[in-house]
N, C-alpha and C. Protein backbone atom coordinates (compact mmCIF):
# COMPACT_ATOMS: atom_id res chain seq x y z
N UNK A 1 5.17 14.94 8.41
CA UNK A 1 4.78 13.70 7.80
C UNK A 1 3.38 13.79 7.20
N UNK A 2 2.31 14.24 7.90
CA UNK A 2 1.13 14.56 7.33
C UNK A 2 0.61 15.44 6.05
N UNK A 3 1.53 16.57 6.49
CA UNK A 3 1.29 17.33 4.67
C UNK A 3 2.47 16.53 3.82
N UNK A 4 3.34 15.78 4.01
CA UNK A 4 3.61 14.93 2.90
C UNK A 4 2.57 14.15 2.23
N UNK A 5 1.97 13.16 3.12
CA UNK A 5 1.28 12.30 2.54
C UNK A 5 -0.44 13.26 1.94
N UNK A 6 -0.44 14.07 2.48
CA UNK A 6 -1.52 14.82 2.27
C UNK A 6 -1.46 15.80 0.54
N UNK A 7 0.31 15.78 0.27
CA UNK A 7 0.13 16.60 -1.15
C UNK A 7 0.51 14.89 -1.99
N UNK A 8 0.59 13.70 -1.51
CA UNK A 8 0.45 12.93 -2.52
C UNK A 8 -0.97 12.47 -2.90
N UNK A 9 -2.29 13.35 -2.17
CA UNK A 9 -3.79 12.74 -2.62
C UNK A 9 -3.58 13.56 -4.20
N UNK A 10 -4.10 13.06 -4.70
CA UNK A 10 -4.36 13.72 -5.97
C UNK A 10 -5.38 12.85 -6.86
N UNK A 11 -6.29 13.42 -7.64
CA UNK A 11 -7.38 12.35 -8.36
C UNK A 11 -7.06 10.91 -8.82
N UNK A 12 -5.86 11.07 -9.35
CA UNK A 12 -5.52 9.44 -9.55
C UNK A 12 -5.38 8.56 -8.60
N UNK A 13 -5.20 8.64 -7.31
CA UNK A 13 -4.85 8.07 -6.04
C UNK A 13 -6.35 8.13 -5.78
N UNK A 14 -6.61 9.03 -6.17
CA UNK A 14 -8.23 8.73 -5.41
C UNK A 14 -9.28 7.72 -6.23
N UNK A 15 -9.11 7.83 -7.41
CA UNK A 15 -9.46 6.96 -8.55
C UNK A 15 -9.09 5.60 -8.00
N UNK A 16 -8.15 5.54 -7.98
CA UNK A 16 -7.39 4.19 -7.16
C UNK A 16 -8.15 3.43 -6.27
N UNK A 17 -7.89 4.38 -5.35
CA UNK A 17 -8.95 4.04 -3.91
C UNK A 17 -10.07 3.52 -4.15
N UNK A 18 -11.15 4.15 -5.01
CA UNK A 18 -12.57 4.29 -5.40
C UNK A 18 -12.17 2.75 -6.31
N UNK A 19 -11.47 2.52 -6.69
CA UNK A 19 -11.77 1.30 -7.94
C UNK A 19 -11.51 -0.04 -6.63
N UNK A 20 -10.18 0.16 -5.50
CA UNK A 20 -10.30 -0.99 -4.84
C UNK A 20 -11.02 -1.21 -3.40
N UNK A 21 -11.94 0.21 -3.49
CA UNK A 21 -13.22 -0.04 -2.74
C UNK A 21 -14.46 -1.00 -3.22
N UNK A 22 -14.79 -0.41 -4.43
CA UNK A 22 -15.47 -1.19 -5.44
C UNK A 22 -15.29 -2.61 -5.33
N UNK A 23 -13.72 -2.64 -5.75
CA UNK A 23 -13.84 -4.60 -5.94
C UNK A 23 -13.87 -5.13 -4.22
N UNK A 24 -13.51 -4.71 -3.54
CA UNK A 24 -13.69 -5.19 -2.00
C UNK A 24 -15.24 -5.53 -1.93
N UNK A 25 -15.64 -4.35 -2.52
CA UNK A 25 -17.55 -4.47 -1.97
C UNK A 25 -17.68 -5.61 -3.19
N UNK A 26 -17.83 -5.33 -4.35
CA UNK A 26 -18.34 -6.01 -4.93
C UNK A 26 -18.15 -7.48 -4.61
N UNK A 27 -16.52 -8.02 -3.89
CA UNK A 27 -16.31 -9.66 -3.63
C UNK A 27 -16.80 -9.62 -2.76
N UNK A 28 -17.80 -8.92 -1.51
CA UNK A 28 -18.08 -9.64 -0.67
C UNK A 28 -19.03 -9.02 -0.59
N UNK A 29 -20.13 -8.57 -1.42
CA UNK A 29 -21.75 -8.55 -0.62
C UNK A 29 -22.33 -9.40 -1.14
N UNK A 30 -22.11 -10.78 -1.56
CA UNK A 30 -22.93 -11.81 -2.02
C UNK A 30 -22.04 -12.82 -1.48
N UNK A 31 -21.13 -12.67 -0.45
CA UNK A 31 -20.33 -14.02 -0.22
C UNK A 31 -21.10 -14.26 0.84
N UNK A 32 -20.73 -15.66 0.92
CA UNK A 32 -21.29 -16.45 2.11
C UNK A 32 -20.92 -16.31 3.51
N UNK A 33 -21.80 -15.75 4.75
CA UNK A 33 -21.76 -14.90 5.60
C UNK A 33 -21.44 -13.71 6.19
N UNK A 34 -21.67 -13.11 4.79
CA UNK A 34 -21.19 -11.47 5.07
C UNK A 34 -23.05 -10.65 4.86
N UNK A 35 -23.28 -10.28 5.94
CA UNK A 35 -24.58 -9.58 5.98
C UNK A 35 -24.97 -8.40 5.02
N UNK A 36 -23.76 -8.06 5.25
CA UNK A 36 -23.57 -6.22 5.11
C UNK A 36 -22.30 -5.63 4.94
N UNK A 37 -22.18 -4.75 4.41
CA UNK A 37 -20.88 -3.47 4.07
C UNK A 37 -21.07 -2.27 4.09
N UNK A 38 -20.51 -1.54 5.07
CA UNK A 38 -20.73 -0.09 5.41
C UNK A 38 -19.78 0.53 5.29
N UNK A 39 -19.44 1.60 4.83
CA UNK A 39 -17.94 2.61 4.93
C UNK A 39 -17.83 3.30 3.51
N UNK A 40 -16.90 3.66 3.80
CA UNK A 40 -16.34 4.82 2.33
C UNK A 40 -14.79 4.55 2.38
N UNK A 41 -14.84 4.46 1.27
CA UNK A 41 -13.30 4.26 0.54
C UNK A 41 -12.87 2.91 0.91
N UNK A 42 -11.86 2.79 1.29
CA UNK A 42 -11.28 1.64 2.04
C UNK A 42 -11.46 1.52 3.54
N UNK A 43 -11.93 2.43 3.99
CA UNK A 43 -12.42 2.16 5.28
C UNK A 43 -14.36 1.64 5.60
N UNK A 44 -13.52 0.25 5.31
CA UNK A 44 -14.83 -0.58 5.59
C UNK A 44 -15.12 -1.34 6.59
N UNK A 45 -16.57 -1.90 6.94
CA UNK A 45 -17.38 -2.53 7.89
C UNK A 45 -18.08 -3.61 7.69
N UNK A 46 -17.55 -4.57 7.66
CA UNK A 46 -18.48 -5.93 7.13
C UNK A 46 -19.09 -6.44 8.45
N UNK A 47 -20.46 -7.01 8.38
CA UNK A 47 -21.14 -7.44 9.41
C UNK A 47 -21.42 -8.57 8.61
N UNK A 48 -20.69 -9.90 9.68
CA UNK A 48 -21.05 -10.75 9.49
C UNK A 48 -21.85 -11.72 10.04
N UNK A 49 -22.09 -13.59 10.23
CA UNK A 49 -22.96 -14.20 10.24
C UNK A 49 -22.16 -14.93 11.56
N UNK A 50 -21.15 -14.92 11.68
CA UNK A 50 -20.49 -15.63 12.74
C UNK A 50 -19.96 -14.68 13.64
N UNK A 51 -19.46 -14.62 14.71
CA UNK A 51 -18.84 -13.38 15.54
C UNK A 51 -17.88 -13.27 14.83
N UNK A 52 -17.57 -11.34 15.31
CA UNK A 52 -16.76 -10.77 14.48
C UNK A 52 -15.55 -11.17 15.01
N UNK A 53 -15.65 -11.67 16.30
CA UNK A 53 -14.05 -11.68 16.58
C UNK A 53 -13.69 -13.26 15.96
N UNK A 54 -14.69 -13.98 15.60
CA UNK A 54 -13.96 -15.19 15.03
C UNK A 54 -13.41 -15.18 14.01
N UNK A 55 -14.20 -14.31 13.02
CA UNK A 55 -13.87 -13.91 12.13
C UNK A 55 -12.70 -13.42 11.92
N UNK A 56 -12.34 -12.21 13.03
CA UNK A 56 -10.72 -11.94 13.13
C UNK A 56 -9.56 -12.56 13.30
N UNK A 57 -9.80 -13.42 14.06
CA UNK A 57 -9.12 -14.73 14.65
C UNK A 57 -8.66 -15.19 13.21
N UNK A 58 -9.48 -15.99 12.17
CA UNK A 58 -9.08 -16.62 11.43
C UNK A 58 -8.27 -15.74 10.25
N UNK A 59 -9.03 -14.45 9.96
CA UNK A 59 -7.96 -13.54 9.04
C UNK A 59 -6.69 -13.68 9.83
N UNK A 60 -6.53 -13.39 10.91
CA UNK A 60 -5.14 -13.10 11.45
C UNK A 60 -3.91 -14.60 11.22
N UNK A 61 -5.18 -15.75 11.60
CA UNK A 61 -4.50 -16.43 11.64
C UNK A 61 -3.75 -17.02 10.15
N UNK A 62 -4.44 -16.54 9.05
CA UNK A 62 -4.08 -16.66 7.61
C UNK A 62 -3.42 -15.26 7.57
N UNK A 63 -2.82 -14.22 7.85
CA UNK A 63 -1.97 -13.18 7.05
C UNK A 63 -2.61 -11.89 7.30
N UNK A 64 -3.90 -11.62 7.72
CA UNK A 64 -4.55 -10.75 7.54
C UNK A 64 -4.80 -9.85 8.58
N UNK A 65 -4.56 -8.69 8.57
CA UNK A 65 -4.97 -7.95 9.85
C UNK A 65 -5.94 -7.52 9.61
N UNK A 66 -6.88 -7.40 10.52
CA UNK A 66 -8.05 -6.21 10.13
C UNK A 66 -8.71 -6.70 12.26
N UNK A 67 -9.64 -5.72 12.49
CA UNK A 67 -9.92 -5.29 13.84
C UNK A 67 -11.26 -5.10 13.36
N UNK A 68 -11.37 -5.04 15.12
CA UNK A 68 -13.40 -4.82 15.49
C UNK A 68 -13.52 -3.72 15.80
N UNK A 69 -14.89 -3.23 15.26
CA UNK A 69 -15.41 -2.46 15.49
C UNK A 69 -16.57 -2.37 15.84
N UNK A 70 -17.58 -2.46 17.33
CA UNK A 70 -18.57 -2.67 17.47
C UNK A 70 -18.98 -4.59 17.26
N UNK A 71 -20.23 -4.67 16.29
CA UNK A 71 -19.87 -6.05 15.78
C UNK A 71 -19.60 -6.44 14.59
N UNK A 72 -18.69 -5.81 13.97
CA UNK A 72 -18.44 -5.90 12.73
C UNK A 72 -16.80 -5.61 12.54
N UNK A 73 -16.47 -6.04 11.26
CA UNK A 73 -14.80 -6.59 10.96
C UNK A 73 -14.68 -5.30 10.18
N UNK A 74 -13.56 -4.62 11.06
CA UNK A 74 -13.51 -2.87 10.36
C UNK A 74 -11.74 -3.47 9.18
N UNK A 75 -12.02 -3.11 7.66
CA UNK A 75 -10.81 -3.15 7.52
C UNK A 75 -10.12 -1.35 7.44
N UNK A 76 -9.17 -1.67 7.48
CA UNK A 76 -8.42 -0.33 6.97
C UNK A 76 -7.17 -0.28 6.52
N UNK A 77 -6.79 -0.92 5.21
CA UNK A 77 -5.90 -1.09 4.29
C UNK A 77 -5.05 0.09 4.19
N UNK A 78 -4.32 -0.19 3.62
CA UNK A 78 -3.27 1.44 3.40
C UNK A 78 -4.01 2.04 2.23
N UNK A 79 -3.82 2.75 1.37
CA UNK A 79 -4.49 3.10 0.38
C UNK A 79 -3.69 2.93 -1.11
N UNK A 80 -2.48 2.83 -0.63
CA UNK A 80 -1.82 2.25 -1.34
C UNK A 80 -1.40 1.07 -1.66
N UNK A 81 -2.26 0.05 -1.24
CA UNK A 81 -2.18 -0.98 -1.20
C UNK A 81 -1.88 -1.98 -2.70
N UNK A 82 -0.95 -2.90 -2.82
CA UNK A 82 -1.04 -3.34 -4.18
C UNK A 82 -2.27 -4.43 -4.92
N UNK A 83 -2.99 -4.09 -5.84
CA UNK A 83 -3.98 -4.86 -5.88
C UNK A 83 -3.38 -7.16 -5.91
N UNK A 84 -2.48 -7.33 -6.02
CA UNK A 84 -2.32 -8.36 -5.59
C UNK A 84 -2.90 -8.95 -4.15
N UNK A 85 -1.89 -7.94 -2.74
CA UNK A 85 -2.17 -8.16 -1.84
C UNK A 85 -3.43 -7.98 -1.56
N UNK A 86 -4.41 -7.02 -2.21
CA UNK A 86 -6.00 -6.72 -1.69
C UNK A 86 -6.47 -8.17 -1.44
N UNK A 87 -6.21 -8.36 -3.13
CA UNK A 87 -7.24 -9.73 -3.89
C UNK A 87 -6.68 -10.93 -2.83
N UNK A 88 -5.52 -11.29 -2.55
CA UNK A 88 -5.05 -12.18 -1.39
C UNK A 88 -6.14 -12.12 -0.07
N UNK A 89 -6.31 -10.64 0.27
CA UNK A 89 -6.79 -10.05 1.70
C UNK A 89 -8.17 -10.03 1.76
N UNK A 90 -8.95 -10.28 0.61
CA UNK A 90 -10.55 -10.19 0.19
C UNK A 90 -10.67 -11.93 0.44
N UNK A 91 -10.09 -12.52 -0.59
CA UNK A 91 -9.76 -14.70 -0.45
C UNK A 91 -9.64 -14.82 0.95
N UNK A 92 -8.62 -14.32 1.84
CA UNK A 92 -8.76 -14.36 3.30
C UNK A 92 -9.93 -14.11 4.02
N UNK A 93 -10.65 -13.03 4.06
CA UNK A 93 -11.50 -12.55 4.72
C UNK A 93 -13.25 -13.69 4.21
N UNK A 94 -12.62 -13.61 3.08
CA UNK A 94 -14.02 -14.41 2.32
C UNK A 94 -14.26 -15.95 2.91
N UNK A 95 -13.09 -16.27 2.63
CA UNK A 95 -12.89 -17.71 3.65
C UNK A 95 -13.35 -17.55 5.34
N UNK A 96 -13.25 -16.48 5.83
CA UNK A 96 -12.89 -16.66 7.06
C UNK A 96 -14.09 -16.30 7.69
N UNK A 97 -15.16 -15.60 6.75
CA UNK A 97 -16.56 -15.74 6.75
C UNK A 97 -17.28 -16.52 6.74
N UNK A 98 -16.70 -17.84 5.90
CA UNK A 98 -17.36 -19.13 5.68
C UNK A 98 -18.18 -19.59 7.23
């Protein structure tokens, strides 16, 4: 299973990745109670203004999975993720920062 998914990386997939890392960071380092963003690729770390687990609480409770890490809301999306569902999963998280 692993060298399957391992001969589908290829620059365009990674291009991919890199563009819906970008818009993740870019919607939320100026939203309202998000401190900070740490990580590479899609594996990100938002530190926010309210506890992280409340924070989780309310993604979950709207659609969204994402988990703690330390004190901060670790996501880790598939990488294939469709940019619909991101942009849904960024509106979730952004709200849930409020």
């Amino acid at each position: 299973g692993a060298l399957n998914i391992i001969k589908r990386l290829d620059a365009e997939m990674l291009c991919e990745v890199e563009k819906k890392s970008q818009y993740i960071i870019n919607s939320l380092k100026n939203a309202n109670g998000v401190k900070s963003i740490s990580g590479l690729g899609l594996m990100l770390g938002i530190e926010t203004e309210k506890d992280a687990s409340d924070v989780i609480a309310e993604c979950r409770k709207n659609g969204v999975l994402v988990i703690k890490a330390k004190n901060k809301v670790r996501l880790l999306p598939a990488l294939n993720i469709p940019d619909e569902l991101l942009e849904k999963a960024v509106d979730v998280i952004i709200n849930a920062c409020k």
